[in-house]
Structure formats: C-alpha cells, structure tokens
C-alpha atoms as a PDB file:
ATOM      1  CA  UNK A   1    -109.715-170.142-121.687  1.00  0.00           C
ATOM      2  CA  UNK A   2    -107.440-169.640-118.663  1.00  0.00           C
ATOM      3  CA  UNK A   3    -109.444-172.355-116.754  1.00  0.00           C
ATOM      4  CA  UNK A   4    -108.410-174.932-119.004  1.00  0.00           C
ATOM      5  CA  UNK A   5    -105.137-173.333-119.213  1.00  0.00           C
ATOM      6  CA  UNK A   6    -104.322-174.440-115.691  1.00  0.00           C
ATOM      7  CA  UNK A   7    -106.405-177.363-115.832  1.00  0.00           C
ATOM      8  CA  UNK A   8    -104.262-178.726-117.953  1.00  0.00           C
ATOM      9  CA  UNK A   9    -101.031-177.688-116.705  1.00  0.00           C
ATOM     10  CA  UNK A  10    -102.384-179.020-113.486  1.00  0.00           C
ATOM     11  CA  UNK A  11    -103.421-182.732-114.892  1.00  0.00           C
ATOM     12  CA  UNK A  12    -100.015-182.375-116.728  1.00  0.00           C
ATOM     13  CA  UNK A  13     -98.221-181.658-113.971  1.00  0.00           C
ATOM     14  CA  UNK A  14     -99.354-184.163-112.003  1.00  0.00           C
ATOM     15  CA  UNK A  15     -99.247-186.941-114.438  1.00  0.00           C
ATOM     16  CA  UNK A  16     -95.900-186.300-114.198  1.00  0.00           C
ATOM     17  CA  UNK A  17     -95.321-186.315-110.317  1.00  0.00           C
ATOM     18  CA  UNK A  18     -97.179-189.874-110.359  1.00  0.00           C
ATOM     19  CA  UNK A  19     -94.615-191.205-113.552  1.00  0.00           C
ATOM     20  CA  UNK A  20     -91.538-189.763-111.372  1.00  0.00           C
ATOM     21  CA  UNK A  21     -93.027-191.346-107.683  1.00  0.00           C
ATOM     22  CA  UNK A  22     -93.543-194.992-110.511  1.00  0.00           C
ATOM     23  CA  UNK A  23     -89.650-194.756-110.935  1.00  0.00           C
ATOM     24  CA  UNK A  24     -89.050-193.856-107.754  1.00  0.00           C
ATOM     25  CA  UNK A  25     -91.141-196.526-106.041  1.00  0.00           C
ATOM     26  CA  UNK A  26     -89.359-198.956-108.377  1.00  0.00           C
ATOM     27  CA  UNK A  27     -85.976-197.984-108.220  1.00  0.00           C
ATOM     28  CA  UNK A  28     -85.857-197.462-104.646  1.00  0.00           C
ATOM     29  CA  UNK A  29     -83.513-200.207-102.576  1.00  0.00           C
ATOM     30  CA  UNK A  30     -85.088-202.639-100.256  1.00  0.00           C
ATOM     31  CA  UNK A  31     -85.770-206.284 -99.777  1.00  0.00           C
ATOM     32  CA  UNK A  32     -89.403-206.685-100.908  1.00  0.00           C
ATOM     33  CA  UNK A  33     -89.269-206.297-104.842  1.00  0.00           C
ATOM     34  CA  UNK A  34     -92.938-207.854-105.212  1.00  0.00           C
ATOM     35  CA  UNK A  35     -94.408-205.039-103.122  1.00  0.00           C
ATOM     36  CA  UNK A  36     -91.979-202.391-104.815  1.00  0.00           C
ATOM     37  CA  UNK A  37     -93.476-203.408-108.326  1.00  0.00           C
ATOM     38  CA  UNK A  38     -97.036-203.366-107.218  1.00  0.00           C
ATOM     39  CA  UNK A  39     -96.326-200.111-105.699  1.00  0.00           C
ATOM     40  CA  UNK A  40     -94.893-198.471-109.089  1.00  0.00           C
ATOM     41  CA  UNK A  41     -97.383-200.194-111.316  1.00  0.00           C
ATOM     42  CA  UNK A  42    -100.447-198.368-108.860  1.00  0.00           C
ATOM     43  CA  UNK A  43     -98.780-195.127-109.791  1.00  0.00           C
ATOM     44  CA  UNK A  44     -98.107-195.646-113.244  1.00  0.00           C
ATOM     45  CA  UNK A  45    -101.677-196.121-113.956  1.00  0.00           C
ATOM     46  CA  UNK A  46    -102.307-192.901-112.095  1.00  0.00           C
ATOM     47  CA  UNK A  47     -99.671-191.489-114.262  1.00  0.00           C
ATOM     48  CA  UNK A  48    -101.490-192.992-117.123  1.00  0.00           C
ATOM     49  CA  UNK A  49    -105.135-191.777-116.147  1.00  0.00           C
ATOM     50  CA  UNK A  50    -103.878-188.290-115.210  1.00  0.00           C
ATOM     51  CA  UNK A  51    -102.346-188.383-118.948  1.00  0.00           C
ATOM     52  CA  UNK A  52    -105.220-189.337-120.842  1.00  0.00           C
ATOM     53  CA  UNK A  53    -107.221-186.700-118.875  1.00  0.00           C
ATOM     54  CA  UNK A  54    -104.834-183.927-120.021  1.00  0.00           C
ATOM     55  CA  UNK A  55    -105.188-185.207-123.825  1.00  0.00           C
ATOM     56  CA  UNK A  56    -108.927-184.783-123.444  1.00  0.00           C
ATOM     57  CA  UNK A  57    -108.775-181.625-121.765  1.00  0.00           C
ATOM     58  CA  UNK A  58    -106.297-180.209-124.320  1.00  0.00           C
ATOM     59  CA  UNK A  59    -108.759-181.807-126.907  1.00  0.00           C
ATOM     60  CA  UNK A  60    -111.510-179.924-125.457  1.00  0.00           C
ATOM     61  CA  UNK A  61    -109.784-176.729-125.235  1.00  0.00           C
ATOM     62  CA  UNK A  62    -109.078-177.294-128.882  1.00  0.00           C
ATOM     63  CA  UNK A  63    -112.583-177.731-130.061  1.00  0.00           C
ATOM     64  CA  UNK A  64    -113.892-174.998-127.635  1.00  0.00           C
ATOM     65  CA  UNK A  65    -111.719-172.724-129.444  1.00  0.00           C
END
C-alpha cells in the first residue's frame, strides 16, 4: 500500500508541476504569443494526463483495499 502511496503523490505531484510550467509558459512576456499558447496547451494536456492517471491510481488503491 505504500507503493501506491507514492505513486500517487508522485503522478500528483507532477500533474501539478506541468499545470504550474502551462501558466508559466503562458504568462511569460515575449513577442511570439502563437508559440507561447501552443507551448502551455502541450503542458496542460500533460497536466491533464498526469491527472487522470492519479484518479485511476487512487481508484485502484481504493478497490485494492
């Protein structure tokens, strides 16, 4: 049970790193807003592949259990 513990603090984690770099990406200044929303929108559907893994990890866990 600790190995999905961390897996899913990991996936969490990280789902979370990729939604902060999306903002970031976005936000950021600079002349070349086409590339700066093709940038964010790559990491925001990390963000939101990372967070449906961590649902069906914690899902798992749940029904393991």
């Amino acid at each position: 049970m600790v190995i999905m513990l961390v897996l899913v603090l990991m996936v969490g984690t990280a789902a979370s790193v990729c939604a902060l770099i999306a903002a970031y990406a976005y936000l950021r200044p600079g002349d070349d807003h086409l590339h700066a929303e093709r940038l964010a929108r790559r990491w925001l559907v990390a963000t939101a592949v990372l967070g449906l893994t961590a649902l069906c990890l914690r899902f798992g866990w749940v029904l393991l259990s």
